[in-house]
Protein backbone atom coordinates (compact mmCIF):
# COMPACT_ATOMS: atom_id res chain seq x y z
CA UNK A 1 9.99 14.24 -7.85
CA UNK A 2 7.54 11.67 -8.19
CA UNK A 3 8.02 8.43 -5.86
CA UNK A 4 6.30 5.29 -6.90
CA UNK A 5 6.84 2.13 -5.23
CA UNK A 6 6.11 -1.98 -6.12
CA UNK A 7 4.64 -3.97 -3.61
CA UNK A 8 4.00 -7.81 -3.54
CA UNK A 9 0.74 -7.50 -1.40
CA UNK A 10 -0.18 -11.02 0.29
CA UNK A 11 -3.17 -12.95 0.74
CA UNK A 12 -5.56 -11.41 3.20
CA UNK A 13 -3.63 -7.31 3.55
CA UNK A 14 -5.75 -5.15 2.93
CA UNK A 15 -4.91 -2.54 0.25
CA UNK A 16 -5.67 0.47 2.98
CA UNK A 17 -3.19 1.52 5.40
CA UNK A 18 -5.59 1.84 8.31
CA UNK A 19 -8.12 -0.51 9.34
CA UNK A 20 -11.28 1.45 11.35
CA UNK A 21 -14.49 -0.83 9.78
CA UNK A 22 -13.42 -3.82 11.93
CA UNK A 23 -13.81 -5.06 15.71
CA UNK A 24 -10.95 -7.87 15.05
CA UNK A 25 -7.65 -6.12 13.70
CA UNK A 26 -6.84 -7.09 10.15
CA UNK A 27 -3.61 -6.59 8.40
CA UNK A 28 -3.16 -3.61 6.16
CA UNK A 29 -0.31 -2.09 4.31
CA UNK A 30 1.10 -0.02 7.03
CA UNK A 31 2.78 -3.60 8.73
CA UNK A 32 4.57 -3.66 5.44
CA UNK A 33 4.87 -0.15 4.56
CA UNK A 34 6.76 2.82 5.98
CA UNK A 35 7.05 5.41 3.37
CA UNK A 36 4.54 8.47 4.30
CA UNK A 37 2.27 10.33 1.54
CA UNK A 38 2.42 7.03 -1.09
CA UNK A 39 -1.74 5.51 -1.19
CA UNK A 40 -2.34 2.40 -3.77
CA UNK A 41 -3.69 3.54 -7.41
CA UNK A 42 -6.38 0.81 -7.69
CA UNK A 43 -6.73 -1.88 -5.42
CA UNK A 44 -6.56 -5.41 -4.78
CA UNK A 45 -9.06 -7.46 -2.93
CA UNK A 46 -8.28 -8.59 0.41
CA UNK A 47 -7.81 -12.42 -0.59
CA UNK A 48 -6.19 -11.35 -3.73
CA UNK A 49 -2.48 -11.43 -3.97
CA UNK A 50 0.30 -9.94 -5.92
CA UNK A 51 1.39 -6.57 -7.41
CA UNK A 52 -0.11 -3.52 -5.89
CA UNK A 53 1.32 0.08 -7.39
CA UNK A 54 1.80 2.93 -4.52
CA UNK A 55 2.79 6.67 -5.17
CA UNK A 56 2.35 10.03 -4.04
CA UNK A 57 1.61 11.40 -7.73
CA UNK A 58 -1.89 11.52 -7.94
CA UNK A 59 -1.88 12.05 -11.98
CA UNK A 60 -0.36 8.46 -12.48
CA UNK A 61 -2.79 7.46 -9.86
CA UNK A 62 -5.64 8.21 -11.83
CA UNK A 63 -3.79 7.11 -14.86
CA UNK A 64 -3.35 3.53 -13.59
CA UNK A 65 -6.79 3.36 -12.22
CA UNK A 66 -8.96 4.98 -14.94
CA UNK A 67 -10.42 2.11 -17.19
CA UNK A 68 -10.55 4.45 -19.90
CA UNK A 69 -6.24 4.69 -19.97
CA UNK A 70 -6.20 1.03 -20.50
CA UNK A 71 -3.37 0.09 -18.53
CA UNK A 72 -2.70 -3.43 -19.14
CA UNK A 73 -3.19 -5.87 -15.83
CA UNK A 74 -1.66 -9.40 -16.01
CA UNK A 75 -3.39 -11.83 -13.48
CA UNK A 76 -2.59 -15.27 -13.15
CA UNK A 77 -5.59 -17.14 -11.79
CA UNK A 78 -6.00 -20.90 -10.22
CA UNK A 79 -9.47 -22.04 -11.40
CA UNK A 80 -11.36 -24.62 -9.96
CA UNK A 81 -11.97 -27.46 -13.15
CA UNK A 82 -10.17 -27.91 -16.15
CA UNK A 83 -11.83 -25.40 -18.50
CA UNK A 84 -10.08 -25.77 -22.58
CA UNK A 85 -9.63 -23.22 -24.89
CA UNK A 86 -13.41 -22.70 -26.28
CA UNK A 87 -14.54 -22.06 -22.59
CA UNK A 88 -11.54 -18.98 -22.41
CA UNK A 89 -13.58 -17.64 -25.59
CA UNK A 90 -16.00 -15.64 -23.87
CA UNK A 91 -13.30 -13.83 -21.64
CA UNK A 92 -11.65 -13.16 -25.33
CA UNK A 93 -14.67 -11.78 -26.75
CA UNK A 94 -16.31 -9.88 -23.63
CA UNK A 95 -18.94 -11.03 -21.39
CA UNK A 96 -21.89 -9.47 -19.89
CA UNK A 97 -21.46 -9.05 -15.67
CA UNK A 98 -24.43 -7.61 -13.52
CA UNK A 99 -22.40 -4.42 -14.25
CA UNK A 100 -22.92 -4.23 -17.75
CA UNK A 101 -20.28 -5.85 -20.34
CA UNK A 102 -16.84 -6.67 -20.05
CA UNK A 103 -13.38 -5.09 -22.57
CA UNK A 104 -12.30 -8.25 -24.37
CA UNK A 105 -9.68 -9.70 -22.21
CA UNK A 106 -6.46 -11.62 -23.26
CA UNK A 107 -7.05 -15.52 -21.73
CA UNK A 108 -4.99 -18.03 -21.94
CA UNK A 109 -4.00 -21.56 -20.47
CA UNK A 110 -0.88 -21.91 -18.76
CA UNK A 111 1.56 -24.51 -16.57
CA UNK A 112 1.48 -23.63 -12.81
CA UNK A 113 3.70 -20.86 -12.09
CA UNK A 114 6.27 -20.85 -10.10
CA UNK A 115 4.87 -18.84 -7.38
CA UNK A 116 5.83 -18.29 -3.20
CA UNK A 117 2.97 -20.85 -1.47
CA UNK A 118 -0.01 -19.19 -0.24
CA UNK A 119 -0.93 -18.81 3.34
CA UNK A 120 -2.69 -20.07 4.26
CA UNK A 121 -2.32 -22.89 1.04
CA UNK A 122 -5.50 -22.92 -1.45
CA UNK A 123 -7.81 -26.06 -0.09
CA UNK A 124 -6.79 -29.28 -2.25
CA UNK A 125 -9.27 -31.40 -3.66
CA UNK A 126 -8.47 -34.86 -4.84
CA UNK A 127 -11.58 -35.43 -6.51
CA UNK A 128 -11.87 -32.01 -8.49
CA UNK A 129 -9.41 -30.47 -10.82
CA UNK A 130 -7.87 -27.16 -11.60
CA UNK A 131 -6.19 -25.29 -14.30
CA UNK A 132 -4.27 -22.53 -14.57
CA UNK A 133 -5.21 -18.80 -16.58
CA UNK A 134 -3.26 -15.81 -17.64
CA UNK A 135 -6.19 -13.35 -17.98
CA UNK A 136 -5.34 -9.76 -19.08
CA UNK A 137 -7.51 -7.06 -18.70
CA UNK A 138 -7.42 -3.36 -19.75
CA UNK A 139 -10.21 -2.32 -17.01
CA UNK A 140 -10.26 -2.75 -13.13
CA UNK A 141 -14.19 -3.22 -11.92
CA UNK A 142 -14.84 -4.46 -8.35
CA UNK A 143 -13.65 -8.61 -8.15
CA UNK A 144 -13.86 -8.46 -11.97
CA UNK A 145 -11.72 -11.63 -12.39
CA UNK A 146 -13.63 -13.81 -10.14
CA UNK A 147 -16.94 -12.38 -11.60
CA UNK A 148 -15.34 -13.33 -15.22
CA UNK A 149 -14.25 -16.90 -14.01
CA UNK A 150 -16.85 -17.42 -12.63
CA UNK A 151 -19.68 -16.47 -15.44
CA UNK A 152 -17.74 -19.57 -17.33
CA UNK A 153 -18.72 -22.33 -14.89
CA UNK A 154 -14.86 -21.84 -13.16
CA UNK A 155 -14.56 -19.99 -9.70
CA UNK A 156 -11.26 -18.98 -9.11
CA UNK A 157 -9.21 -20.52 -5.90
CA UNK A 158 -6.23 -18.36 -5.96
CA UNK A 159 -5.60 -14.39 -7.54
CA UNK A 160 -2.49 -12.83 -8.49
CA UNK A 161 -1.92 -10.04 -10.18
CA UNK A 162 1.46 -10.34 -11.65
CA UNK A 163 2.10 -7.01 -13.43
CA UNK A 164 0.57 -3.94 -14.30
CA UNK A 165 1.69 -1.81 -16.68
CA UNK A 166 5.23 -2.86 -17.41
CA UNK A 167 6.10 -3.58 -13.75
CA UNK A 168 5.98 -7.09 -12.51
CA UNK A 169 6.19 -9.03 -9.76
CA UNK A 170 9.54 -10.56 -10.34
CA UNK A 171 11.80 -10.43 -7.75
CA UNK A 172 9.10 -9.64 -5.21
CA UNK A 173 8.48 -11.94 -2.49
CA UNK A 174 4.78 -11.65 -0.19
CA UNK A 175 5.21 -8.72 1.69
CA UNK A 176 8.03 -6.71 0.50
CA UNK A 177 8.19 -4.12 -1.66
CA UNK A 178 10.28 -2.04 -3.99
CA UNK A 179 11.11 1.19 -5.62
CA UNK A 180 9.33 1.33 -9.05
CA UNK A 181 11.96 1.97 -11.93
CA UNK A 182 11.67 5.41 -13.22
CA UNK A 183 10.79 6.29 -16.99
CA UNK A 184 7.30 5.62 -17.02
């Protein structure tokens, strides 16, 4: 049987379990991580945070991963400015990236949520605001979301995925991790 486990990946893991490209250690998933023959299906950059999906079935692997399945990803995504709802309209309608053009995404505006504090925090700024953005995106291209925020005048500050799929985040706190609910 299948295992497939939920883990809230913090800022600055990396989403390997070994580490052989650097001089300086950096974290990676096995400090969190002790369950052998499970790898990540997709990835999440290293100063991204949030939900990362580990299993040892490589079909759902490739189904989570594969733009073409669509899997719905849920990010929720502190932007630097205050962008309104006609500058979300390109995300909505698809945008072109050096990589060619982007699936429509869903975008919208929302309050700060109620997330565990970064660390280290996201650099305050009196003089320069920020808004909050649920983006959701049925593809997975290299630091697509940052790419996308950024093609509309708003670099993001802080990245969390929040769900993919039906699985969430909830009741994940930075660093631990879960077994997945079956049924999927």
């Amino acid at each position: 049987m299948a295992r497939t486990l939920l883990f809230h990946k913090p800022f600055g893991v990396l989403t390997q379990f070994t580490d052989a490209r650097s001089e300086t250690p950096r974290p990676t998933l096995s400090a969190y991580i002790d369950v052998p023959g499970v790898y990540p299906a997709g990835r999440l950059d290293r100063d991204s945070e949030g939900l990362l999906v580990l299993t040892d079935d490589g079909r759902l692997q490739a189904r989570i991963a594969d733009p073409r399945n669509k899997w719905p990803k849920v990010y929720l995504v502190q932007v630097e400015g205050a962008p309104g709802e006609a500058d979300l309209e390109p995300l909505r309608r698809g945008i072109t990236l050096k990589d060619g053009p982007t699936l429509p995404a869903q975008a919208r505006l929302i309050d700060p949520p109620e997330l565990p504090p970064r660390d280290p925090p996201v650099r305050y700024r009196k003089t320069v605001p920020d808004r909050w953005i649920e983006l959701t995106l049925r593809e997975g291209r290299n630091r697509q979301v940052r790419r996308m925020t950024a093609h509309i005048g708003f670099p993001t500050l802080r990245l969390v995925r929040w769900s993919v799929g039906d699985w969430t985040l909830a009741g994940l706190a930075p660093g631990e991790w879960a077994w997945a609910p079956t049924g999927r």
